[in-house]
C-alpha atoms as a PDB file:
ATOM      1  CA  UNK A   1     -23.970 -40.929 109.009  1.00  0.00           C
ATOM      2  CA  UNK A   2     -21.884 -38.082 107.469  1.00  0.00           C
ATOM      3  CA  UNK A   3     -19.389 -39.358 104.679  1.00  0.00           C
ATOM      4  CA  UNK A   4     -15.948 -38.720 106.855  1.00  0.00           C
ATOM      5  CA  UNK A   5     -13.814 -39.305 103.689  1.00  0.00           C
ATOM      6  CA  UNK A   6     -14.540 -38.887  99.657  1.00  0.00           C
ATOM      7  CA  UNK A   7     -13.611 -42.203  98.067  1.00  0.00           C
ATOM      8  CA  UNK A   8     -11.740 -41.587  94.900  1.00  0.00           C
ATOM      9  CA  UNK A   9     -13.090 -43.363  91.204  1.00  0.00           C
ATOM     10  CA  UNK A  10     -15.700 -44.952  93.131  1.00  0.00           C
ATOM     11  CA  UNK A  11     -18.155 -45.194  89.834  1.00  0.00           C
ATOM     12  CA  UNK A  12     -15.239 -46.149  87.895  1.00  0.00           C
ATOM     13  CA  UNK A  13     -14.064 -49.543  90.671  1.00  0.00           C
ATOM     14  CA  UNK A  14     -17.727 -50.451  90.344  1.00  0.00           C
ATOM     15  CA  UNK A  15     -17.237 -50.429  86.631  1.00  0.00           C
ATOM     16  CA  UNK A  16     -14.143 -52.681  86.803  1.00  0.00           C
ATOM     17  CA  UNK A  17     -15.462 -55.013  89.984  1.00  0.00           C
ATOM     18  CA  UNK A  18     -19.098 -55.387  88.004  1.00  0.00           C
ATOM     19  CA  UNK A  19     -20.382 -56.399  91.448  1.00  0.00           C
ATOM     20  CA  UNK A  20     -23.568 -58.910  91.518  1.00  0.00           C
ATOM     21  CA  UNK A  21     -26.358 -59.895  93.865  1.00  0.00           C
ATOM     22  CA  UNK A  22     -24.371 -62.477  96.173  1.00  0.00           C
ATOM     23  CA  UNK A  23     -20.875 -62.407  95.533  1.00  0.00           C
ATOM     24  CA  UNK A  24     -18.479 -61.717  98.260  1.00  0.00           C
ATOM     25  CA  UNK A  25     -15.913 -58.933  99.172  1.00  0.00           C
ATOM     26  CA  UNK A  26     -12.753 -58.244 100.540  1.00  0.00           C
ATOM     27  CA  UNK A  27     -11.583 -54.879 101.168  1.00  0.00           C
ATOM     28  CA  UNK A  28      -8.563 -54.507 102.333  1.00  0.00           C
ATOM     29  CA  UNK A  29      -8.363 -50.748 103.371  1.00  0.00           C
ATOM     30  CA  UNK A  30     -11.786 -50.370 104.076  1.00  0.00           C
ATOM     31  CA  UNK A  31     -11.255 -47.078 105.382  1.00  0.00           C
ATOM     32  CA  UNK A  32     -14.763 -45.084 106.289  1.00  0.00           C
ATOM     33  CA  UNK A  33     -16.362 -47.601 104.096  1.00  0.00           C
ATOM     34  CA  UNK A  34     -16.672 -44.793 101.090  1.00  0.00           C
ATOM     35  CA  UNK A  35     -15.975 -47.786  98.425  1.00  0.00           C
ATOM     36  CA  UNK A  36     -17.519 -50.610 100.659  1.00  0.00           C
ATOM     37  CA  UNK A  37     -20.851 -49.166 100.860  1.00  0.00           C
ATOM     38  CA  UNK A  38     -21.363 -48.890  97.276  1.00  0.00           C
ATOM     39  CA  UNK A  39     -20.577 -52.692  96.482  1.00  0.00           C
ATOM     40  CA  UNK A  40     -22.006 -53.644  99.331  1.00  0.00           C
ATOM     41  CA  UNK A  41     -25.217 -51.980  98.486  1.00  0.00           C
ATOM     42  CA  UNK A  42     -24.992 -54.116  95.283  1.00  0.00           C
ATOM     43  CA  UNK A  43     -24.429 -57.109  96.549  1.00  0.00           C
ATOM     44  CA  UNK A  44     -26.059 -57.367  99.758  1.00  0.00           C
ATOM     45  CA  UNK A  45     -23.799 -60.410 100.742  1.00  0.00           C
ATOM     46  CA  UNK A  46     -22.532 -58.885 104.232  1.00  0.00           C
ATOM     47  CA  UNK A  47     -22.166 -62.428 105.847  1.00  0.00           C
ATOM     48  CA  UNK A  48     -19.310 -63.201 103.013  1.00  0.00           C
ATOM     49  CA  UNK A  49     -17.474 -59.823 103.139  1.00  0.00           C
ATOM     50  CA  UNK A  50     -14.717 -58.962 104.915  1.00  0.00           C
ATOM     51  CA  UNK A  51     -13.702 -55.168 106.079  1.00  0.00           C
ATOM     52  CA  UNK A  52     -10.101 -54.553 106.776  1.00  0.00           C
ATOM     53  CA  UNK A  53      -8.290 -51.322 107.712  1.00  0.00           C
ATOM     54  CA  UNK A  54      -5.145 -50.548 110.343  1.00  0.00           C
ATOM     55  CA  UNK A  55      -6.457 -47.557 111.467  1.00  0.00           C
ATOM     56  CA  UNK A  56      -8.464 -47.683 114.874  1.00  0.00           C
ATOM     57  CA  UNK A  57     -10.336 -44.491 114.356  1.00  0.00           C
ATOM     58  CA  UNK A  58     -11.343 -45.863 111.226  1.00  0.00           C
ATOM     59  CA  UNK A  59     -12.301 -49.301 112.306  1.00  0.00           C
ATOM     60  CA  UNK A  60     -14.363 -47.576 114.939  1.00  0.00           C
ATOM     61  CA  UNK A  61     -16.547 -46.131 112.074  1.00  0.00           C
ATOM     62  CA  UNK A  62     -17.054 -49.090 110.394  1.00  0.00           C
ATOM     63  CA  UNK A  63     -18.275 -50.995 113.385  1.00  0.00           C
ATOM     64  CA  UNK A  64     -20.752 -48.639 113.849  1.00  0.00           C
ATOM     65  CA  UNK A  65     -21.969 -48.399 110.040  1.00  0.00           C
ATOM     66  CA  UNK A  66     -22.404 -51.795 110.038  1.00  0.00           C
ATOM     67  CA  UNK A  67     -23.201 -52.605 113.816  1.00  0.00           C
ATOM     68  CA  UNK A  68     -26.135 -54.145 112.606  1.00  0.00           C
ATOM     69  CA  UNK A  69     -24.815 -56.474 109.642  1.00  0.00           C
ATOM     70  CA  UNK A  70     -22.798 -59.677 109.911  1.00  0.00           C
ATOM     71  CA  UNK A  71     -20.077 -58.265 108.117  1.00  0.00           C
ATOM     72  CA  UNK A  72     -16.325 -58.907 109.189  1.00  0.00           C
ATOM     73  CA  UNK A  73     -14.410 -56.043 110.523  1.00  0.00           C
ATOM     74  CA  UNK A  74     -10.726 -56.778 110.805  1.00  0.00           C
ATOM     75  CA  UNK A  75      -8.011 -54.432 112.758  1.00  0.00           C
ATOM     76  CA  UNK A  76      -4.933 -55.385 111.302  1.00  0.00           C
ATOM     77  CA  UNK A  77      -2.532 -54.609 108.282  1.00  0.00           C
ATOM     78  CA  UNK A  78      -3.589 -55.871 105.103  1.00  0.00           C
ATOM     79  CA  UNK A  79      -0.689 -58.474 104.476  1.00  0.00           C
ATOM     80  CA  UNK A  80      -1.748 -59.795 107.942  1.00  0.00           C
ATOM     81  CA  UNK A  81      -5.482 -60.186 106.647  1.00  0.00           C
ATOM     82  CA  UNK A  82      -4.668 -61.617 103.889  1.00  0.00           C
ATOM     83  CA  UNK A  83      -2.416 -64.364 105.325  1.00  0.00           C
ATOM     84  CA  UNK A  84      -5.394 -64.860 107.756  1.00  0.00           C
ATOM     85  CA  UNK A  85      -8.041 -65.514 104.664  1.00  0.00           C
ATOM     86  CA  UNK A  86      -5.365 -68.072 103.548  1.00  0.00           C
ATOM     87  CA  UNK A  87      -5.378 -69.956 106.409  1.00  0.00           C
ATOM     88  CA  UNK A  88      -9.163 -70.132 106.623  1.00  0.00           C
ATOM     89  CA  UNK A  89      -9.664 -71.423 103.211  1.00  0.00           C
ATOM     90  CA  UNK A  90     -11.390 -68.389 102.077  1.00  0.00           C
ATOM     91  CA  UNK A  91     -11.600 -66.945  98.933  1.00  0.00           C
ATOM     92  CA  UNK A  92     -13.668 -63.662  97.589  1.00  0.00           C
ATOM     93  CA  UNK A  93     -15.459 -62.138  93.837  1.00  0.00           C
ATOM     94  CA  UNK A  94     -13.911 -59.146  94.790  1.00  0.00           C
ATOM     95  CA  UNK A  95     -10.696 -57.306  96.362  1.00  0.00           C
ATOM     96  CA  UNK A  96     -10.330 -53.750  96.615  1.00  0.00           C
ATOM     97  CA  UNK A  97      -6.990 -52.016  97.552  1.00  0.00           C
ATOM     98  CA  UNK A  98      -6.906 -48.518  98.042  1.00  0.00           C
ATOM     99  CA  UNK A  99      -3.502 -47.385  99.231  1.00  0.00           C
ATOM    100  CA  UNK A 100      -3.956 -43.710  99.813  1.00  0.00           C
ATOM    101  CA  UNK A 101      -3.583 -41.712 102.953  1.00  0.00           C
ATOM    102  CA  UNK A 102      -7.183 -40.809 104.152  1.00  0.00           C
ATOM    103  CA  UNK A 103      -8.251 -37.730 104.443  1.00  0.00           C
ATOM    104  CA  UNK A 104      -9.411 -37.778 108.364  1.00  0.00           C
ATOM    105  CA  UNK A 105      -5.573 -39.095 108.573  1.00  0.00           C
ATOM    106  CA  UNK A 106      -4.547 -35.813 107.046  1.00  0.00           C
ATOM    107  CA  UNK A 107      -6.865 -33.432 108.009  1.00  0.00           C
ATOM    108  CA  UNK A 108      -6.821 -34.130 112.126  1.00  0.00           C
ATOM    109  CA  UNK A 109      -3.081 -32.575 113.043  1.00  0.00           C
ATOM    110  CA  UNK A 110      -3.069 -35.046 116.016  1.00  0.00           C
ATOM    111  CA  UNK A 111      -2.135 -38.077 113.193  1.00  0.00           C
ATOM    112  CA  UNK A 112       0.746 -36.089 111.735  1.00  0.00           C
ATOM    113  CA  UNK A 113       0.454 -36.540 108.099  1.00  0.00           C
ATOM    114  CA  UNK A 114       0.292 -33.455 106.972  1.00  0.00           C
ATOM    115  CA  UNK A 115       2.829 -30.196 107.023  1.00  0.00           C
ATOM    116  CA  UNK A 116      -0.278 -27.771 106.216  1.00  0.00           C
ATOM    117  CA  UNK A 117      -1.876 -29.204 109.643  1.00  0.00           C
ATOM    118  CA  UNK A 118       0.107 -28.381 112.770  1.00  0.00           C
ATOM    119  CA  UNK A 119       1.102 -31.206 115.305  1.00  0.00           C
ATOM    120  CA  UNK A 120       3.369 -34.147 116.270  1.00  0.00           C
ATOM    121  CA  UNK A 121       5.878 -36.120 114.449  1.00  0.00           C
ATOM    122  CA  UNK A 122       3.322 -39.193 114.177  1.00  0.00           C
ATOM    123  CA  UNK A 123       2.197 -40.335 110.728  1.00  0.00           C
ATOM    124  CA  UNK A 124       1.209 -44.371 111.968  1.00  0.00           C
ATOM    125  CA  UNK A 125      -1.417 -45.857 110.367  1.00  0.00           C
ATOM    126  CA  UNK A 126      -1.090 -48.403 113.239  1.00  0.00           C
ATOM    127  CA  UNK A 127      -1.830 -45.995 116.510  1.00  0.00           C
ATOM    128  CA  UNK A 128      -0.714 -48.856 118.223  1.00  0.00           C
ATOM    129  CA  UNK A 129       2.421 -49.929 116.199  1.00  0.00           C
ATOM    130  CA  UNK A 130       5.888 -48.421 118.046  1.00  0.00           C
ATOM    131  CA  UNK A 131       7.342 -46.480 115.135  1.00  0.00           C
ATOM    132  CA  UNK A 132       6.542 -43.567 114.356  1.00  0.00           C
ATOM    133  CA  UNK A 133       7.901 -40.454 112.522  1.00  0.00           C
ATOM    134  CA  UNK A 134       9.553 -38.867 115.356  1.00  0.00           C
ATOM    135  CA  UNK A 135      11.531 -41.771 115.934  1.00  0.00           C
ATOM    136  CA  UNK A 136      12.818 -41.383 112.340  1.00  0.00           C
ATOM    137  CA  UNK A 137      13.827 -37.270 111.867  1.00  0.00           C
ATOM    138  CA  UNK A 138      15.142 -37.152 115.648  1.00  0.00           C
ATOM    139  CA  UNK A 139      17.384 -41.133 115.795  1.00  0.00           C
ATOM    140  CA  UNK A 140      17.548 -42.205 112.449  1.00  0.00           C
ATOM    141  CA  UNK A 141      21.364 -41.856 111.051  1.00  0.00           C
ATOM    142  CA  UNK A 142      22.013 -39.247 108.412  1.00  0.00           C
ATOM    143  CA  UNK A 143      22.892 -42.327 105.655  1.00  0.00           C
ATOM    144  CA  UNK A 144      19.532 -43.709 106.665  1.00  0.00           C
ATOM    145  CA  UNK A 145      17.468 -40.810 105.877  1.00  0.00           C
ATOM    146  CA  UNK A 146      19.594 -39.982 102.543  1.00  0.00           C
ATOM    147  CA  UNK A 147      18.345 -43.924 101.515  1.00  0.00           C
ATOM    148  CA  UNK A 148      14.953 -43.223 102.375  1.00  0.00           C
ATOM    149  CA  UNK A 149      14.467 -39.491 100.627  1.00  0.00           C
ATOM    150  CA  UNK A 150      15.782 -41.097  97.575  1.00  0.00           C
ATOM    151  CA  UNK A 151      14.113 -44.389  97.565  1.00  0.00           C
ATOM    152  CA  UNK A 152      10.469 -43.690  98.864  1.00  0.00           C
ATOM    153  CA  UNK A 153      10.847 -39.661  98.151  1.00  0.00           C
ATOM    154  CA  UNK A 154      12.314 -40.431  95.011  1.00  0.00           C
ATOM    155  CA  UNK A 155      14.997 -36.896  95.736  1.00  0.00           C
ATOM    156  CA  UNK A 156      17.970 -36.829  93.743  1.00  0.00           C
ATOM    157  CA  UNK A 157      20.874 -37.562  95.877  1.00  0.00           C
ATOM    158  CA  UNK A 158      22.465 -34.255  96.151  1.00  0.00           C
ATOM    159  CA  UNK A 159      19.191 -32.838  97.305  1.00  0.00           C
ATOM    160  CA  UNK A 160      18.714 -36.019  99.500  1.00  0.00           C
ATOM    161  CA  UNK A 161      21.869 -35.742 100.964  1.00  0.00           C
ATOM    162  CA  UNK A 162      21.320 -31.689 101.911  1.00  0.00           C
ATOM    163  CA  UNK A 163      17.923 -32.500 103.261  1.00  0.00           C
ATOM    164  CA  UNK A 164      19.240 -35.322 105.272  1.00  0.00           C
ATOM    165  CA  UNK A 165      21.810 -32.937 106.846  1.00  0.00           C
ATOM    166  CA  UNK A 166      19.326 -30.064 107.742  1.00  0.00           C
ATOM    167  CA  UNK A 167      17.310 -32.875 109.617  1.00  0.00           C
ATOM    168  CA  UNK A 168      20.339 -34.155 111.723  1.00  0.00           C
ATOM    169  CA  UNK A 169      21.211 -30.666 112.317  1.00  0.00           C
ATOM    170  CA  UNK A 170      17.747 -29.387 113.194  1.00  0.00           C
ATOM    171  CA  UNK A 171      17.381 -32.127 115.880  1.00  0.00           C
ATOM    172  CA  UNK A 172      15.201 -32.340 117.891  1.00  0.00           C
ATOM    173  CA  UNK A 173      11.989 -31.730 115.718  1.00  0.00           C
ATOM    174  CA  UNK A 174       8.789 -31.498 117.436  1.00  0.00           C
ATOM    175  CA  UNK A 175       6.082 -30.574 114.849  1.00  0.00           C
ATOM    176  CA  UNK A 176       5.244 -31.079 111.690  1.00  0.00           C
ATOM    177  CA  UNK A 177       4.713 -27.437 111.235  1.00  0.00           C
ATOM    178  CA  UNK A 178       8.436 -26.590 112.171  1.00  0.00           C
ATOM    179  CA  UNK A 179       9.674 -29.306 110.074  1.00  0.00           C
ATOM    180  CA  UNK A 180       7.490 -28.338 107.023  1.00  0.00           C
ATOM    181  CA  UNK A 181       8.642 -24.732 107.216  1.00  0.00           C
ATOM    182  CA  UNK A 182      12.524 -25.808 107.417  1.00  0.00           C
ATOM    183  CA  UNK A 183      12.216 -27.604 104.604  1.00  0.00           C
ATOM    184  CA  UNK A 184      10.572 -25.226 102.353  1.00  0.00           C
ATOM    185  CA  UNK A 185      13.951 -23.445 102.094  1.00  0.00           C
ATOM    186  CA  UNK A 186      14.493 -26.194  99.488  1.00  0.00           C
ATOM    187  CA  UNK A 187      11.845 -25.169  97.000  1.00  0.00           C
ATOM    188  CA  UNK A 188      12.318 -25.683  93.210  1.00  0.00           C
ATOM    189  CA  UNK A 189       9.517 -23.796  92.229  1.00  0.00           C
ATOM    190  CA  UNK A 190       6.140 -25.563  90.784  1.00  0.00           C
ATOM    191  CA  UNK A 191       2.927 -26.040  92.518  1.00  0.00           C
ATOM    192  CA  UNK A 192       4.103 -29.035  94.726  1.00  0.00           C
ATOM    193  CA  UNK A 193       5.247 -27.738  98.432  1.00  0.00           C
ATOM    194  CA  UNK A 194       9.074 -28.464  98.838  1.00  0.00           C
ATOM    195  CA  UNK A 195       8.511 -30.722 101.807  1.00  0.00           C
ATOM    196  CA  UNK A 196       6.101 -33.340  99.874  1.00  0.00           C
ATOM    197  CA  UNK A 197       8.492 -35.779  99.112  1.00  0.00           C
ATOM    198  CA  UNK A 198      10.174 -35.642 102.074  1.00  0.00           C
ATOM    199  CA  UNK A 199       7.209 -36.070 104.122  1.00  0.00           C
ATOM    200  CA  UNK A 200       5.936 -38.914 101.983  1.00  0.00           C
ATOM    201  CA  UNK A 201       9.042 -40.778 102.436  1.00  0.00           C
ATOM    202  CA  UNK A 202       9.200 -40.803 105.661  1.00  0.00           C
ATOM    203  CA  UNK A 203       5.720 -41.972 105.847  1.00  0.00           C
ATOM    204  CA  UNK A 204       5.943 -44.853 103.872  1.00  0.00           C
ATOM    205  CA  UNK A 205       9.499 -45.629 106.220  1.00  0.00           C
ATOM    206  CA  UNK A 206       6.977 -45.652 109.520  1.00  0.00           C
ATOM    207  CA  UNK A 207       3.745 -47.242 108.010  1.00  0.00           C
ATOM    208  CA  UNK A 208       6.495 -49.768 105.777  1.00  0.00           C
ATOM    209  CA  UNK A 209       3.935 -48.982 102.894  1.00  0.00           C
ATOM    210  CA  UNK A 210       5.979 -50.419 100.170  1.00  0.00           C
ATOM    211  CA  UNK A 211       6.688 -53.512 102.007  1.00  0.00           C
ATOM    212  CA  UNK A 212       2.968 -54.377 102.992  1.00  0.00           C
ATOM    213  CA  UNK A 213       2.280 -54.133  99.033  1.00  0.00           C
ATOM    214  CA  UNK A 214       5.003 -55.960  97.919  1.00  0.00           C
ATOM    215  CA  UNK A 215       4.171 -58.556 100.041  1.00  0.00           C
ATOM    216  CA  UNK A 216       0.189 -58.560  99.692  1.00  0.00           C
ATOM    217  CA  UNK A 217       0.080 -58.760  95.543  1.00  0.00           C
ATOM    218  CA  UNK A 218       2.218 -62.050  96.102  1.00  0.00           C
ATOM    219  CA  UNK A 219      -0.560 -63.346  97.789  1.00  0.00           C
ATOM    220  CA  UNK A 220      -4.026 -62.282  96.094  1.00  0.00           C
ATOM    221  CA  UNK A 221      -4.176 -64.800  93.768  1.00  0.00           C
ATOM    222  CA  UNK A 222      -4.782 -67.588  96.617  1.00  0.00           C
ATOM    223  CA  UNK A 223      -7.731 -65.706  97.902  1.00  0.00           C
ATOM    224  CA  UNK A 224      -9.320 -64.389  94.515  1.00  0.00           C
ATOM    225  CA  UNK A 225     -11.878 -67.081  93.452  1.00  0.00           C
ATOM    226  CA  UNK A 226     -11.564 -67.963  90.015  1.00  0.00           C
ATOM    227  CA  UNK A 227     -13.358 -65.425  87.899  1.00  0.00           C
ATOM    228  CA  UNK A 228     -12.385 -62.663  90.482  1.00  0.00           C
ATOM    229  CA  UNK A 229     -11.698 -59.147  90.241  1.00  0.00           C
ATOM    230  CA  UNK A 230      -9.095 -57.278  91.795  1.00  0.00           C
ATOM    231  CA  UNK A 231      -8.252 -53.889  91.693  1.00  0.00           C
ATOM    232  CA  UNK A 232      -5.815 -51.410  92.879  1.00  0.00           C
ATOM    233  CA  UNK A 233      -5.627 -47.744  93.540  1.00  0.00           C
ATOM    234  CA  UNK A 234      -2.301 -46.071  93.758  1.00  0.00           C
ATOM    235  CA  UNK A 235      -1.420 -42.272  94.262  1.00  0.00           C
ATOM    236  CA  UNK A 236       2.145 -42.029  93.387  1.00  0.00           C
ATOM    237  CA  UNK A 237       4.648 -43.493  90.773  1.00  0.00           C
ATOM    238  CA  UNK A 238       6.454 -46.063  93.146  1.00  0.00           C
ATOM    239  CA  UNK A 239       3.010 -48.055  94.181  1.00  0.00           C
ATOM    240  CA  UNK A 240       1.531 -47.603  91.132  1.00  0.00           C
ATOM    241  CA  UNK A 241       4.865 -49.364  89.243  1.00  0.00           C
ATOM    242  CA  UNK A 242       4.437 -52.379  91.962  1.00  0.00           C
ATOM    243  CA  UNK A 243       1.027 -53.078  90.993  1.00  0.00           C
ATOM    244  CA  UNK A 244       1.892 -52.289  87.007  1.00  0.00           C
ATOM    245  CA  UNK A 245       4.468 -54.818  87.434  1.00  0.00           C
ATOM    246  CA  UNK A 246       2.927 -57.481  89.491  1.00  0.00           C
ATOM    247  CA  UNK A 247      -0.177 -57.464  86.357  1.00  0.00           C
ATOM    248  CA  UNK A 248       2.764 -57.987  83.983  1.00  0.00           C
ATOM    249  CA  UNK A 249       4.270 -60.535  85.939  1.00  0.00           C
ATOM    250  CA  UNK A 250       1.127 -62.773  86.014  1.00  0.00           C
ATOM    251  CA  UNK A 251       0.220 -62.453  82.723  1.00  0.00           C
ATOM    252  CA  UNK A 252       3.712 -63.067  80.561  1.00  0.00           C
ATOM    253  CA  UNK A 253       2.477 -66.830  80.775  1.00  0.00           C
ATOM    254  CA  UNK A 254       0.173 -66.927  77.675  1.00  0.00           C
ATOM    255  CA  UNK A 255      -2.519 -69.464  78.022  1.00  0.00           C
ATOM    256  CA  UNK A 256      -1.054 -70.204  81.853  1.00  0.00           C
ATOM    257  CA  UNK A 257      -1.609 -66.725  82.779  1.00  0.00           C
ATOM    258  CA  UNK A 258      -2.702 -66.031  86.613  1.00  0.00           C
ATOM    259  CA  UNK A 259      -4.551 -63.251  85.898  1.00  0.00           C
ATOM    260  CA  UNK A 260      -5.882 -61.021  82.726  1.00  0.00           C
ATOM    261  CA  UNK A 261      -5.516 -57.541  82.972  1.00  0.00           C
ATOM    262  CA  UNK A 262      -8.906 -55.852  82.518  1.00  0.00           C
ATOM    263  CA  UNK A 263      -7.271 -51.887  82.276  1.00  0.00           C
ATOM    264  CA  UNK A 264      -4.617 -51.675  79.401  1.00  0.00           C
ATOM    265  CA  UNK A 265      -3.699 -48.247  81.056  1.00  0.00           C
ATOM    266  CA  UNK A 266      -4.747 -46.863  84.867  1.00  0.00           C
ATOM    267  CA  UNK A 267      -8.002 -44.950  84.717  1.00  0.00           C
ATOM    268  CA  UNK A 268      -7.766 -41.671  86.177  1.00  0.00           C
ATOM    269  CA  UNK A 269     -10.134 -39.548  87.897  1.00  0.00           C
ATOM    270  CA  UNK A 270     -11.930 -37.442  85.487  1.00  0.00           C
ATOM    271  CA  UNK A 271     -12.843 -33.429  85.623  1.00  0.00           C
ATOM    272  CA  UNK A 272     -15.616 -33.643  87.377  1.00  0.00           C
ATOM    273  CA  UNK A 273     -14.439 -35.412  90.264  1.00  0.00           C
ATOM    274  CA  UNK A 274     -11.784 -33.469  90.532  1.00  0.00           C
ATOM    275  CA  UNK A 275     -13.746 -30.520  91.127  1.00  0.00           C
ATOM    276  CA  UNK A 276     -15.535 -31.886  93.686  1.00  0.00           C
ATOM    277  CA  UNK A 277     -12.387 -33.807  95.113  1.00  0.00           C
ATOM    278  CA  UNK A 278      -8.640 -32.221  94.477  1.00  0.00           C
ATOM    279  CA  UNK A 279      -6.945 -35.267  96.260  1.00  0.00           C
ATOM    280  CA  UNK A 280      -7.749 -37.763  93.303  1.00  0.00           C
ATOM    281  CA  UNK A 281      -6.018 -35.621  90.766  1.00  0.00           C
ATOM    282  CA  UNK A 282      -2.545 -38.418  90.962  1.00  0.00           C
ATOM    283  CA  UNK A 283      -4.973 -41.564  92.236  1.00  0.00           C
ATOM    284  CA  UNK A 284      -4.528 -44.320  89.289  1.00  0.00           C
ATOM    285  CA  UNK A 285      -7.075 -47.714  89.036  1.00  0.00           C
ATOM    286  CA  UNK A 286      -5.614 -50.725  87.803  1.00  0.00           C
ATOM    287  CA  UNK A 287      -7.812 -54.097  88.002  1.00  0.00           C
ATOM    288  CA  UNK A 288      -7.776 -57.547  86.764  1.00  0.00           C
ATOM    289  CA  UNK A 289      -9.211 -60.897  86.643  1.00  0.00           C
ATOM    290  CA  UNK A 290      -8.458 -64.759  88.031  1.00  0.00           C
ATOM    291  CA  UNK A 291      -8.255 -66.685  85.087  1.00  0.00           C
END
C-alpha cells in the first residue's frame, strides 16, 4: 500500500523508543501507521499493541493495513483511549504521540485545514464530532475569537482584536479560500502566510487540541510500564511547552522522580529530511522513561 502520509523523525523515535522483539505499543495518533509500521516491524508483538487515531478516514487505513493482524484499532480521541487502557489494567513499553495535522487532513480541501486548498469551513479531526470551524468564524462572539487568536494563535492583541473584527464583519464565511485571502491583508512580511496563526487557532478551538494534551500527559504514567518510553512530537511552541513542562514536572522529585528525561533538548528533523519532507522543518521530539 502507498505511504498516504510521511511520518516525521521516524529514525530518530526509533532511536529514543529502542523498540525490542516482544514489547508492546501504544500509539496514540496512529495516523496512516507511518511510525507504527516501523516499531511494529521490530517488535512483531501486534496482539499487545494498540492503534489509536480520531480520524475515520484514517482509521479506515489502518484496518486495512493490518486486516490481517490482531492488532487493536481504536476510533476515539486519545484522552478517551487512554482513560480506556486505565480501566483495563493495561500498561505498554512504548507510547508514541504525534500531535501534528496530517497531511491527507491538509491536502484533501473537503477537511478544511488548509487556506492553500479550497473548501469548507471544517477542520474536525472528529468527522463525527458537532463543532466545527464554521461554527466558530460565522457564531462565535467577537471577544471569543480575540481570546482564541491570542491564546492558541499566539497574535498580539491589537492584531487579534483587528482580525477578530474583519471576521464578524465578513460574516458569513463559506471557504477557506475566501477567508485565507481576507486575511492576507494583514501580512507582516516573512515567509509565513498572514492567515497561519489564525487558522491554527481556530483549529486547535474545534479539535480542543490543547485540552486533549493537557489532559493525556496527566495520565501516561499509569499506562507506561515501568522501564517505558514515551515520546512526544510537537509542531508549534504552545504543545511543545506542555510536554517541556510536564518532563520537568515529573522529574523535580530527585530520587522520587516519575519519569527521566532521555532528550536534554527536542531533536529536530535534520537536512535531509527536510528535503525530502518540508512539513517537519518546526516538528520537535521529546521522550522519556518510567522510572
Amino acid at each position: 500500500m502507498k505511504e498516504l502520509h510521511q511520518p516525521v523523525l521516524w529514525s530518530e523515535v526509533l532511536e529514543v523508543l529502542q523498540p525490542k522483539p516482544g514489547e508492546s505499543y501504544l500509539d496514540l495518533t496512529a495516523g496512516y501507521a507511518g511510525h507504527a509500521s516501523r516499531i511494529l516491524d521490530v517488535t512483531q508483538n501486534y496482539k499487545g499493541s494498540v492503534l489509536v487515531d480520531r480520524d475515520e478516514n484514517a482509521v479506515k487505513v489502518l484496518r486495512a493495513k493490518f486486516a490481517s493482524l490482531p492488532i487493536k484499532i481504536v476510533k476515539m480521541d486519545f484522552y478517551s483511549a487512554v482513560l480506556q487502557e486505565i480501566e483495563c489494567g493495561n500498561q505498554f513499553d512504548m507510547i508514541l504521540m504525534d500531535f501534528g495535522v496530517s497531511s491527507p487532513q491538509l491536502d484533501n480541501g473537503e477537511r478544511g485545514f488548509s487556506f492553500a486548498k479550497d473548501g469548507p469551513l471544517d477542520m474536525r479531526m472528529d468527522q463525527e464530532q458537532r463543532l466545527n470551524a464554521e461554527t466558530i468564524v460565522n457564531r462565535w462572539s467577537e471577544k471569543n475569537l480575540v481570546s482564541i487568536l491570542e491564546e492558541f494563535g499566539e497574535e498580539k492583541p491589537g492584531l487579534a482584536r483587528l482580525i477578530a473584527r474583519e471576521i464578524v464583519h465578513g460574516r458569513p464565511w463559506t471557504s477557506t479560500k475566501q477567508l485565507g485571502d481576507v486575511l492576507a491583508r494583514y501580512g507582516r512580511g516573512g515567509k509565513v502566510h498572514p492567515a497561519t496563526r489564525a487558522f491554527q487557532a481556530i483549529r486547535i478551538a474545534v479539535n480542543d487540541e490543547l485540552g486533549q494534551i493537557e489532559k493525556v500527559l496527566r495520565l501516561i504514567p499509569k499506562v507506561l510500564k515501568p522501564g517505558g518510553r514515551v515520546a512526544a512530537i510537537t509542531f508549534h511552541s504552545l504543545e511543545d511547552r506542555l510536554v517541556k513542562n510536564w518532563m520537568k514536572e515529573l522529574t523535580d522529585h530527585g530520587e522520587e522522580s516519575e519519569i527521566r528525561v532521555l532528550t536534554r533538548k527536542p531533536i529536530t528533523a535534520g537536512n535531509e529530511e527536510l528535503f525530502i519532507n518540508p512539513r517537519a522543518r518546526s516538528a520537535k521530539l521529546r521522550a522519556a522513561e518510567k522510572m
